[in-house]
C-alpha atoms as a PDB file:
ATOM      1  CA  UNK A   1      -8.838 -13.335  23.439  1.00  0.00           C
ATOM      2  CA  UNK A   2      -6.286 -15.579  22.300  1.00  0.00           C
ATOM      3  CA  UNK A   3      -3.681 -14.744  20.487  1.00  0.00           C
ATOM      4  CA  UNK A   4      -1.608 -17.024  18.374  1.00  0.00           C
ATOM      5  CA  UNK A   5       1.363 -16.694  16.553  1.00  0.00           C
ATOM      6  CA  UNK A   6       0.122 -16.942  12.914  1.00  0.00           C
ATOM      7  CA  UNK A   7      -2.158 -13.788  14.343  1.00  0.00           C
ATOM      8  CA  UNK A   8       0.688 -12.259  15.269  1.00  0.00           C
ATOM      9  CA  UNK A   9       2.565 -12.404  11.924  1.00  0.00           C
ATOM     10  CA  UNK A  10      -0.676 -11.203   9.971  1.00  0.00           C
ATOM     11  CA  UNK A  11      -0.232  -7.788  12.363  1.00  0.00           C
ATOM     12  CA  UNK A  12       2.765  -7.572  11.196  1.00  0.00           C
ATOM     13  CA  UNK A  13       2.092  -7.579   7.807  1.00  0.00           C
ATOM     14  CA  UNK A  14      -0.701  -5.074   7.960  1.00  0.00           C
ATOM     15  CA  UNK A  15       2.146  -2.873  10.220  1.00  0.00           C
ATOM     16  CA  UNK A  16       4.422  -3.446   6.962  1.00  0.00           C
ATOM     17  CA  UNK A  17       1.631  -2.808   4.732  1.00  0.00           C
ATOM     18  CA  UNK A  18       0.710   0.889   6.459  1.00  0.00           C
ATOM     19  CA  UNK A  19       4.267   2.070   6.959  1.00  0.00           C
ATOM     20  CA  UNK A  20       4.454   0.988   3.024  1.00  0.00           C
ATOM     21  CA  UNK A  21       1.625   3.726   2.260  1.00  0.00           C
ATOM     22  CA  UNK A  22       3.039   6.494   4.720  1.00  0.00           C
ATOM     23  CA  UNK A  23       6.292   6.175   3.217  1.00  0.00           C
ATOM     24  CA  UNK A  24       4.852   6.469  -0.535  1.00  0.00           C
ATOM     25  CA  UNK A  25       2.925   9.899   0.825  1.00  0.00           C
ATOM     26  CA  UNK A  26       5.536  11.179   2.880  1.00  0.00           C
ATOM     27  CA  UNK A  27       7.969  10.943  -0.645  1.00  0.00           C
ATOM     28  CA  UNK A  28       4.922  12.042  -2.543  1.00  0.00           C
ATOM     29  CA  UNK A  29       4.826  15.497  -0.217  1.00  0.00           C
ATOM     30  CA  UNK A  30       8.660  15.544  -0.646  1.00  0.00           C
ATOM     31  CA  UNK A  31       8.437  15.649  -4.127  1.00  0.00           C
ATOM     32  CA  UNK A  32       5.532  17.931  -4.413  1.00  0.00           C
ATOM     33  CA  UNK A  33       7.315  20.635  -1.648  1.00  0.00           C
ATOM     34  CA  UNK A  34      10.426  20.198  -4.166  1.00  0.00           C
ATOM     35  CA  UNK A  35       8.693  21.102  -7.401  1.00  0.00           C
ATOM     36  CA  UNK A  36       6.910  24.007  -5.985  1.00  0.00           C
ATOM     37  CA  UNK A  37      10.568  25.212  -4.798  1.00  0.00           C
ATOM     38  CA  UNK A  38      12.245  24.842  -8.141  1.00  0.00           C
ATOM     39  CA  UNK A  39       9.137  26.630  -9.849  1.00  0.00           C
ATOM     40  CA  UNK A  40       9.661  29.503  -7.321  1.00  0.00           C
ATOM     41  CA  UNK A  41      13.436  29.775  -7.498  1.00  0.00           C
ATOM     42  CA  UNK A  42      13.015  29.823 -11.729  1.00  0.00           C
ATOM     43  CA  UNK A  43      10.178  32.603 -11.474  1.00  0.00           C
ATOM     44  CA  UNK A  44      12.694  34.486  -8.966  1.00  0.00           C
ATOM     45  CA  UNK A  45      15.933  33.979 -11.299  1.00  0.00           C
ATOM     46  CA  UNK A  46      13.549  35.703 -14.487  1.00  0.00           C
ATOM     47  CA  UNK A  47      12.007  38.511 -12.249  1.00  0.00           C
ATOM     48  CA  UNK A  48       8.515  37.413 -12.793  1.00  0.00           C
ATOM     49  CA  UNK A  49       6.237  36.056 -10.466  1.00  0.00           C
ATOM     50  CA  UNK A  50       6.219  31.887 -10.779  1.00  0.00           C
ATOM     51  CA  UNK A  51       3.362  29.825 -11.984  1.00  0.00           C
ATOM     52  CA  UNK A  52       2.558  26.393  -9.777  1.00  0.00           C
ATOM     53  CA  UNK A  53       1.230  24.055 -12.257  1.00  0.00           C
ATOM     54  CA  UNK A  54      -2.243  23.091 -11.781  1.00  0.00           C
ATOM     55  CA  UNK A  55      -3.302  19.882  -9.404  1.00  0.00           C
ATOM     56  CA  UNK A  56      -5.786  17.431 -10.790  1.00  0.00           C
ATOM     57  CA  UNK A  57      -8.618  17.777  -8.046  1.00  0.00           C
ATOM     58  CA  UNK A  58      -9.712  14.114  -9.100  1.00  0.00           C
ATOM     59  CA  UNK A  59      -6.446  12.270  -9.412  1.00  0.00           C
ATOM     60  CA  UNK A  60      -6.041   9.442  -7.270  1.00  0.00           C
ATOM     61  CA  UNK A  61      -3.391   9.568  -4.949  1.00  0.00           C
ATOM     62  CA  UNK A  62      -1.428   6.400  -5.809  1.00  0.00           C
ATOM     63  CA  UNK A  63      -1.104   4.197  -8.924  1.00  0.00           C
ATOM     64  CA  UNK A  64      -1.504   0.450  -8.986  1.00  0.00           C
ATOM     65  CA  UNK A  65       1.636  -1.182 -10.590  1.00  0.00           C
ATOM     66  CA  UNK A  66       0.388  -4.357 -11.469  1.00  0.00           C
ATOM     67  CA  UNK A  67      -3.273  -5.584 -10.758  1.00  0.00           C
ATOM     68  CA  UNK A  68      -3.000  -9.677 -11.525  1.00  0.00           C
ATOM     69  CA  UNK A  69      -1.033  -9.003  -7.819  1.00  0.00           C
ATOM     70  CA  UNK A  70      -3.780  -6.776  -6.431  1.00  0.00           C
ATOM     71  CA  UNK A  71      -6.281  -9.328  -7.696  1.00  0.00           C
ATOM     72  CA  UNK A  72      -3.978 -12.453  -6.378  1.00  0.00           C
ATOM     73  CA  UNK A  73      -3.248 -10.555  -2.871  1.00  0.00           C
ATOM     74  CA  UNK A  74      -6.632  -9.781  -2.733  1.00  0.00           C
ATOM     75  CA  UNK A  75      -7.952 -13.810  -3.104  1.00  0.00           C
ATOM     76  CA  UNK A  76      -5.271 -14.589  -0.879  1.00  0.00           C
ATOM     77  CA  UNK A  77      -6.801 -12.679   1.764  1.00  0.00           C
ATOM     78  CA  UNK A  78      -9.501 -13.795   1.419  1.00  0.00           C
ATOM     79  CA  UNK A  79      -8.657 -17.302   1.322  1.00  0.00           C
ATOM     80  CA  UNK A  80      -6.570 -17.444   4.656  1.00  0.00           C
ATOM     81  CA  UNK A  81      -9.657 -15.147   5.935  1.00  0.00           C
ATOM     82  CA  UNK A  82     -11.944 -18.030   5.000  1.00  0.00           C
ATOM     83  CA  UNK A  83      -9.740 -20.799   5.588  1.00  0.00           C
ATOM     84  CA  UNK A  84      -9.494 -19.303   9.438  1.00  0.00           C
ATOM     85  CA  UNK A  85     -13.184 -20.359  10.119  1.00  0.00           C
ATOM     86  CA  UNK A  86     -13.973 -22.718   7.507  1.00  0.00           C
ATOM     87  CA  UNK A  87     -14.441 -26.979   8.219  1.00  0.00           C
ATOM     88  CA  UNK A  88     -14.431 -27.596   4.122  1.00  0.00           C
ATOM     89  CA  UNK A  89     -10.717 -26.116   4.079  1.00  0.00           C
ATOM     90  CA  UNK A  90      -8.145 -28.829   4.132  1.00  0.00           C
ATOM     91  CA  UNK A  91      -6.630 -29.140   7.583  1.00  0.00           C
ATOM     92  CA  UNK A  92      -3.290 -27.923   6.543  1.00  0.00           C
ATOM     93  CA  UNK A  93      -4.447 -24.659   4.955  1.00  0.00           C
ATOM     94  CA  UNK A  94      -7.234 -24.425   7.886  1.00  0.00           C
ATOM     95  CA  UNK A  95      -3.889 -24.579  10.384  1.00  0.00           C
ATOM     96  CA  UNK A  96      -2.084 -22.424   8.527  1.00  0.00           C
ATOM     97  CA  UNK A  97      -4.364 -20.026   7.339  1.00  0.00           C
ATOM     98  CA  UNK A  98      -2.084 -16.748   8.451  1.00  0.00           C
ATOM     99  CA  UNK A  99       0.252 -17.841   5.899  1.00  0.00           C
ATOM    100  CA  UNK A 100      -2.659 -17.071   3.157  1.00  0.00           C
ATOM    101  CA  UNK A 101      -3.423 -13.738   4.722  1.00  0.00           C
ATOM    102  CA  UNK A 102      -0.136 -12.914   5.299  1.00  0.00           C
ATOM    103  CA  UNK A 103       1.326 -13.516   1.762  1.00  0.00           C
ATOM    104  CA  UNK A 104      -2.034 -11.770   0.379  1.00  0.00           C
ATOM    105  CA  UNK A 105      -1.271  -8.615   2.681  1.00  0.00           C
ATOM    106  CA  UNK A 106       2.600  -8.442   1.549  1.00  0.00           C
ATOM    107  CA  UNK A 107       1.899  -9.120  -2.338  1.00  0.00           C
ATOM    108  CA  UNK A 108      -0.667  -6.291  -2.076  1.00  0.00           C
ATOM    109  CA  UNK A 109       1.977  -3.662  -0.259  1.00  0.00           C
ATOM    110  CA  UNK A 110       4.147  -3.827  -3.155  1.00  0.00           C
ATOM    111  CA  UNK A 111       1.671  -2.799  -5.995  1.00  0.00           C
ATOM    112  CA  UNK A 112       1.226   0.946  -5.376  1.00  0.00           C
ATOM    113  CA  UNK A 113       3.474   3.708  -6.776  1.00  0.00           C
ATOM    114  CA  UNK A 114       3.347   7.429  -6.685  1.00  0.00           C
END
């Protein structure tokens, strides 16, 4: 297999991209571990036994901040994806298709929140 350098940049987008979501579940756990704590210690301080609040069993586990990006980093995936394999592509986006990928990946990294 051959790898080239605009195949190299797209991995490390997609790295970027996954330490991205670890990050927002690792804070989300944080956060979560820190609420329970603070429930505890207040049920403690009263002398009664603390009440968690209830999890939503079918709440997703991130929110989208903005989807005209997930919908733009989405087509530009797709483009450079296309581009990569396609003779109807001009031959500047067909020889520089990792830059479409790679700018689809990163715009779609930064539209998830807790």
């Amino acid at each position: 297999m051959n790898i080239e350098p605009g195949l190299v940049v797209v991995i490390v987008c997609m790295a970027i991209f996954y330490i991205r979501v670890l990050m927002l579940r690792s804070e989300k756990k944080r956060k979560e571990r820190e609420a329970t704590l603070e429930v505890m210690r207040k049920g403690k301080a009263k002398g009664r036994q603390a009440v968690l609040p209830p999890k939503d069993p079918n709440a997703p586990p991130f929110a989208i901040t903005s989807w005209p990006l997930v919908v733009v980093g989405i087509l530009l995936m797709l483009a450079g994806i296309i581009a990569r394999d396609s003779q109807t592509f001009p031959d500047l986006l067909v020889q520089y298709w990792w830059v479409l990928t790679s700018l689809g990946v990163l715009a779609f990294t930064f539209c998830f929140k807790l």
